[in-house]
N, C-alpha and C. Protein backbone atom coordinates (compact mmCIF):
# COMPACT_ATOMS: atom_id res chain seq x y z
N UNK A 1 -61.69 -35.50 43.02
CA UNK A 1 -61.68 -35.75 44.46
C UNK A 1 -61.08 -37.13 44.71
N UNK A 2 -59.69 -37.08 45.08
CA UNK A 2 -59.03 -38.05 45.54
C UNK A 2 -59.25 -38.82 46.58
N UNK A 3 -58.68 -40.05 46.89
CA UNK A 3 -58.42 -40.37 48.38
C UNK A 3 -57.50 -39.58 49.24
N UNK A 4 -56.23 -38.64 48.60
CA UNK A 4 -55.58 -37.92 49.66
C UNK A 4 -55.88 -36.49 49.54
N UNK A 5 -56.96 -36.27 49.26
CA UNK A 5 -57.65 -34.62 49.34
C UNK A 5 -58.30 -34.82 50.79
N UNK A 6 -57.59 -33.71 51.55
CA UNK A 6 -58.10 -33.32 52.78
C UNK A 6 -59.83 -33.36 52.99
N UNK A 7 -60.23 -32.51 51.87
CA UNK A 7 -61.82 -32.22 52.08
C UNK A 7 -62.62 -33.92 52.14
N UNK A 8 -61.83 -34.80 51.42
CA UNK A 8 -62.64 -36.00 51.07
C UNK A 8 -62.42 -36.95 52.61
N UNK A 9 -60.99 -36.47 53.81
CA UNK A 9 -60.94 -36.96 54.73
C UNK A 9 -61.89 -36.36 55.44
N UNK A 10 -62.17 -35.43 55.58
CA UNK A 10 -62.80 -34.66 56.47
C UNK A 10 -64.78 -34.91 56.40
N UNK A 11 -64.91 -34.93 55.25
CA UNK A 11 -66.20 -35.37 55.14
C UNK A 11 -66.42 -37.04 55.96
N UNK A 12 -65.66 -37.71 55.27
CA UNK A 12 -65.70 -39.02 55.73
C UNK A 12 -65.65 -39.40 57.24
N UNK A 13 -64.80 -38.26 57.95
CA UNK A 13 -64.73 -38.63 59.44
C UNK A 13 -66.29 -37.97 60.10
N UNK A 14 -66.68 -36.98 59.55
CA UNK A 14 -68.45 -36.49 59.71
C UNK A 14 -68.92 -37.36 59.78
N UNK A 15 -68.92 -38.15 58.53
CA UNK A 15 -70.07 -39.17 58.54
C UNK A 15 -69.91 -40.31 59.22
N UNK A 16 -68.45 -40.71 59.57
CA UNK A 16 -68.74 -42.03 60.63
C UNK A 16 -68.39 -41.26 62.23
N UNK A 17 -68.69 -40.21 62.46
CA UNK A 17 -69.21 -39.66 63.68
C UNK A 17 -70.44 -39.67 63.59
N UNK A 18 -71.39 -38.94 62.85
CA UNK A 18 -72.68 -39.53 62.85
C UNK A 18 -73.58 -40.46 62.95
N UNK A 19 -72.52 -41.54 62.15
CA UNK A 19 -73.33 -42.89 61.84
C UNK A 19 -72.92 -43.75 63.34
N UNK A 20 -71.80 -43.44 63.75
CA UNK A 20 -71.47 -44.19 65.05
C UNK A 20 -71.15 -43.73 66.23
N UNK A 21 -71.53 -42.25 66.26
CA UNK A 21 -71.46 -41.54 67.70
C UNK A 21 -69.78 -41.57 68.33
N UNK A 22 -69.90 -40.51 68.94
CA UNK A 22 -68.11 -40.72 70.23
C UNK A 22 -68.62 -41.67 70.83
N UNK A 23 -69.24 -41.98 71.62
CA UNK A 23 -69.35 -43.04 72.47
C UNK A 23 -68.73 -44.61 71.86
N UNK A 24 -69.93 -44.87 70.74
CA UNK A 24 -69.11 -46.27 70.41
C UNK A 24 -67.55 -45.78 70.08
N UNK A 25 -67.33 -44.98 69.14
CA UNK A 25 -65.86 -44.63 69.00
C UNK A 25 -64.87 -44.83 70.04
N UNK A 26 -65.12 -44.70 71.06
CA UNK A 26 -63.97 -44.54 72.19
C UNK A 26 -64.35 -45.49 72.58
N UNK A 27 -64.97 -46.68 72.34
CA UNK A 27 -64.81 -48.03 73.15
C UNK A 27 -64.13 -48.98 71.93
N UNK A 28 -63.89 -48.21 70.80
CA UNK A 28 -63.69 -49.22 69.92
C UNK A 28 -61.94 -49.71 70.04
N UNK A 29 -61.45 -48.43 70.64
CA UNK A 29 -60.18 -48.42 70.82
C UNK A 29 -59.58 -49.41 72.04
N UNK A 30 -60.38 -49.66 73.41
CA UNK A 30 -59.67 -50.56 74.07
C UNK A 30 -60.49 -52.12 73.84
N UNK A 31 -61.34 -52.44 72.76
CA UNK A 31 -61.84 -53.39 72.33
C UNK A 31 -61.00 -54.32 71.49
N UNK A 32 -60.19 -53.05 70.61
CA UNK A 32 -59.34 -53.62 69.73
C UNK A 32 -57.95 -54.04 70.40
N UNK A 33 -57.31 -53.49 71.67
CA UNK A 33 -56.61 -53.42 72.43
C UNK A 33 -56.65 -54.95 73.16
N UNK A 34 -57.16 -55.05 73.86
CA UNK A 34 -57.97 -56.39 74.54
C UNK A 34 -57.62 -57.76 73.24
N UNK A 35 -58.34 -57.07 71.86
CA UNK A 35 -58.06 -58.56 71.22
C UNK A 35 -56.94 -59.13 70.75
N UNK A 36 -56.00 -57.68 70.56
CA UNK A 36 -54.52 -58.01 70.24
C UNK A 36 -54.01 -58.76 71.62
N UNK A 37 -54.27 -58.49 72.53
CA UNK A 37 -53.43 -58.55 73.63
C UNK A 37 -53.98 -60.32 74.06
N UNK A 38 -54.99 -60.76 73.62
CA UNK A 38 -55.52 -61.84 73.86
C UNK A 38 -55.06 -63.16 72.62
N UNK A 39 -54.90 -62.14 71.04
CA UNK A 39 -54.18 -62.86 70.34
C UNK A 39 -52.81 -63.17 70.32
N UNK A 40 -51.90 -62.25 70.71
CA UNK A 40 -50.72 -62.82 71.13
C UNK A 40 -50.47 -63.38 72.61
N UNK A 41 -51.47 -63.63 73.30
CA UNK A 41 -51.44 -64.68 74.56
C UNK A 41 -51.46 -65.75 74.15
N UNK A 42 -52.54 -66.12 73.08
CA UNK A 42 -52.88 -67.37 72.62
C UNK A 42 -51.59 -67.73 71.68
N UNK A 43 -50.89 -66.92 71.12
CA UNK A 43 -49.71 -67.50 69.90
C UNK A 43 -49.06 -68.04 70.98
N UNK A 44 -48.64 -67.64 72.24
CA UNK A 44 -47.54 -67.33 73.06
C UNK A 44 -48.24 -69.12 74.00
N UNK A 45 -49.11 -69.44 73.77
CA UNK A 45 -49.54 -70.54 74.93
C UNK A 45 -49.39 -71.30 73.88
N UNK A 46 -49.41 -71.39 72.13
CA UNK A 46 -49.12 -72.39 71.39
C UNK A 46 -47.46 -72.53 71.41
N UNK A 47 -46.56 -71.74 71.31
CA UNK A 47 -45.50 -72.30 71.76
C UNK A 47 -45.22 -72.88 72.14
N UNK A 48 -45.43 -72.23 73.70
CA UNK A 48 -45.67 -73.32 74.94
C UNK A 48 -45.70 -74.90 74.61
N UNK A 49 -46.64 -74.98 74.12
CA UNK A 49 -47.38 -76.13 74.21
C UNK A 49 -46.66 -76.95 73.04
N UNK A 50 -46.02 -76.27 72.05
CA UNK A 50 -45.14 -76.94 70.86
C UNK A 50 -43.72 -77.80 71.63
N UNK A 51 -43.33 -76.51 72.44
CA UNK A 51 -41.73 -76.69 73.13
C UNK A 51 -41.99 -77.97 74.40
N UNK A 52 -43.40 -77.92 75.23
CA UNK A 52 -43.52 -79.61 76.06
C UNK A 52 -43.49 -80.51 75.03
N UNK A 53 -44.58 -80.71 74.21
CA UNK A 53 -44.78 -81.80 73.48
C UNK A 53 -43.43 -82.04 72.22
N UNK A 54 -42.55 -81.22 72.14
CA UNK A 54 -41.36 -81.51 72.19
C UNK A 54 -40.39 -82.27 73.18
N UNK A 55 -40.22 -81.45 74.59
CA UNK A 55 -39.45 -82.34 75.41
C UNK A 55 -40.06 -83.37 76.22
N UNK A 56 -41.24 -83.56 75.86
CA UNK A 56 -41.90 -84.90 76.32
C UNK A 56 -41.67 -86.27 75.48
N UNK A 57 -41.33 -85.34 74.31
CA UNK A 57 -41.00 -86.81 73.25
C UNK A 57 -39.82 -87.45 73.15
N UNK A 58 -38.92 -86.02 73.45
CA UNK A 58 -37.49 -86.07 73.74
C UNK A 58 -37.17 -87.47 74.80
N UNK A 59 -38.36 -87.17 75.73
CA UNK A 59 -37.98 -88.03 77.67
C UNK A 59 -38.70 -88.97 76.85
N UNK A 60 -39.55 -89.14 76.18
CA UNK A 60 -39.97 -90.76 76.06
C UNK A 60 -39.11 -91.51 74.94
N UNK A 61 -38.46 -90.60 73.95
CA UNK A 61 -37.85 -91.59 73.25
C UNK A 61 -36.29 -91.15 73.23
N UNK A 62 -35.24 -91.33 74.39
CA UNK A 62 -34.36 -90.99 74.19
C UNK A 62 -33.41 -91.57 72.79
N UNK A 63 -32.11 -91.11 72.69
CA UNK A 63 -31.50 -91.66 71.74
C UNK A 63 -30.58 -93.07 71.84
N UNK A 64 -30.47 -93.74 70.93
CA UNK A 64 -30.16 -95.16 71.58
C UNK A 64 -28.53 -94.80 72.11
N UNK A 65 -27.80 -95.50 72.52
CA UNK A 65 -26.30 -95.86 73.09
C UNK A 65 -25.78 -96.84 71.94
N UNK A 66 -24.53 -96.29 71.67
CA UNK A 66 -23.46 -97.30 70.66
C UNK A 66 -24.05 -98.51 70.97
N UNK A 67 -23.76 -99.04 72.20
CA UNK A 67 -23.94 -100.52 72.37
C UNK A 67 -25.64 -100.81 71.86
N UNK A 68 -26.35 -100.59 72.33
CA UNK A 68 -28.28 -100.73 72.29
C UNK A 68 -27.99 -100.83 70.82
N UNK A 69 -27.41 -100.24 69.87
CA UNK A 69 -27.53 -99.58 68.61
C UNK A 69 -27.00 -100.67 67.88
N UNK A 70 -25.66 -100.99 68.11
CA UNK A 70 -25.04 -102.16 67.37
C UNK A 70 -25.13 -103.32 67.75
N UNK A 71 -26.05 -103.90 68.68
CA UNK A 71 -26.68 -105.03 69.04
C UNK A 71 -28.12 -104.38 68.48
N UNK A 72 -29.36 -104.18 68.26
CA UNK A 72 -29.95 -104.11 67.47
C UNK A 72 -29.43 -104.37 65.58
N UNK A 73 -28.85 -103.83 65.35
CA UNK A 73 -27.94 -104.22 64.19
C UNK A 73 -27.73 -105.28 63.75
N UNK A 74 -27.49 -106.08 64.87
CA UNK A 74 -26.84 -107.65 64.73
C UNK A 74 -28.01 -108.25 64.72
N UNK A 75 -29.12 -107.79 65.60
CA UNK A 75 -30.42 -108.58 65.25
C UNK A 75 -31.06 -108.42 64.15
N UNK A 76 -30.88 -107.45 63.68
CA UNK A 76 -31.50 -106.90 62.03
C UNK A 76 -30.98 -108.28 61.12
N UNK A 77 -29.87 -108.34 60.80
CA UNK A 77 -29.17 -108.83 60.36
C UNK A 77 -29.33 -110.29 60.73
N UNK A 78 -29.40 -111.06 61.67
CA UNK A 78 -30.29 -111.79 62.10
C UNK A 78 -31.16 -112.20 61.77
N UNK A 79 -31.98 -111.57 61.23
CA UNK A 79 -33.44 -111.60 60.78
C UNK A 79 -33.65 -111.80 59.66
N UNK A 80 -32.76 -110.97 58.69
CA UNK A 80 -32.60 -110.92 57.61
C UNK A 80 -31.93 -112.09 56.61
N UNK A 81 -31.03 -112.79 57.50
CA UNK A 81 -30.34 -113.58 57.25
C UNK A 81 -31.53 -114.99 57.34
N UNK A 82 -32.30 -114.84 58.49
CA UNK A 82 -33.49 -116.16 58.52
C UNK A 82 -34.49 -116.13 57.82
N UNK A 83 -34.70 -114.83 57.22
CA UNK A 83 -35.71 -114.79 55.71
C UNK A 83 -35.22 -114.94 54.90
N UNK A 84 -34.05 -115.20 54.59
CA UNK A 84 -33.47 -115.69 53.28
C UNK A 84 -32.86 -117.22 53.43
């Protein structure tokens, strides 16, 4: 008596009708429904929330300009030059 012998499915669905009635049975189906649908809300609001705290970092730290960039440079250098 296998797992894909009909008789061994058939017994098995008896006994968890018995042990758990139609009633719970048919609520189990939009229970499970509900939690999928609540777990991919929640993946879907972490996105979200990845892609602001992305372009929030973006707006607070833009990228420097040639000029900002190679005058910083010169102060590096600057600096470097008065520790030695």
């Amino acid at each position: 008596m296998g797992l894909d012998s009909f008789w061994h499915w058939a017994i098995l669905l008896v006994v968890v009708l018995v042990v758990f009635g139609t009633g719970k049975l048919s609520k189990i189906g939009p229970d499970i429904g509900n939690a999928v649908r609540g777990f991919k809300k929640a993946m879907q609001s972490d996105d979200e929330d990845i892609k602001r705290k992305e372009q929030k970092q973006l707006k607070a730290d833009p990228p420097l300009s040639a000029s900002a960039s190679s005058a910083n440079g010169t102060q590096h250098k600057h600096d470097s030059y008065e520790s030695t």
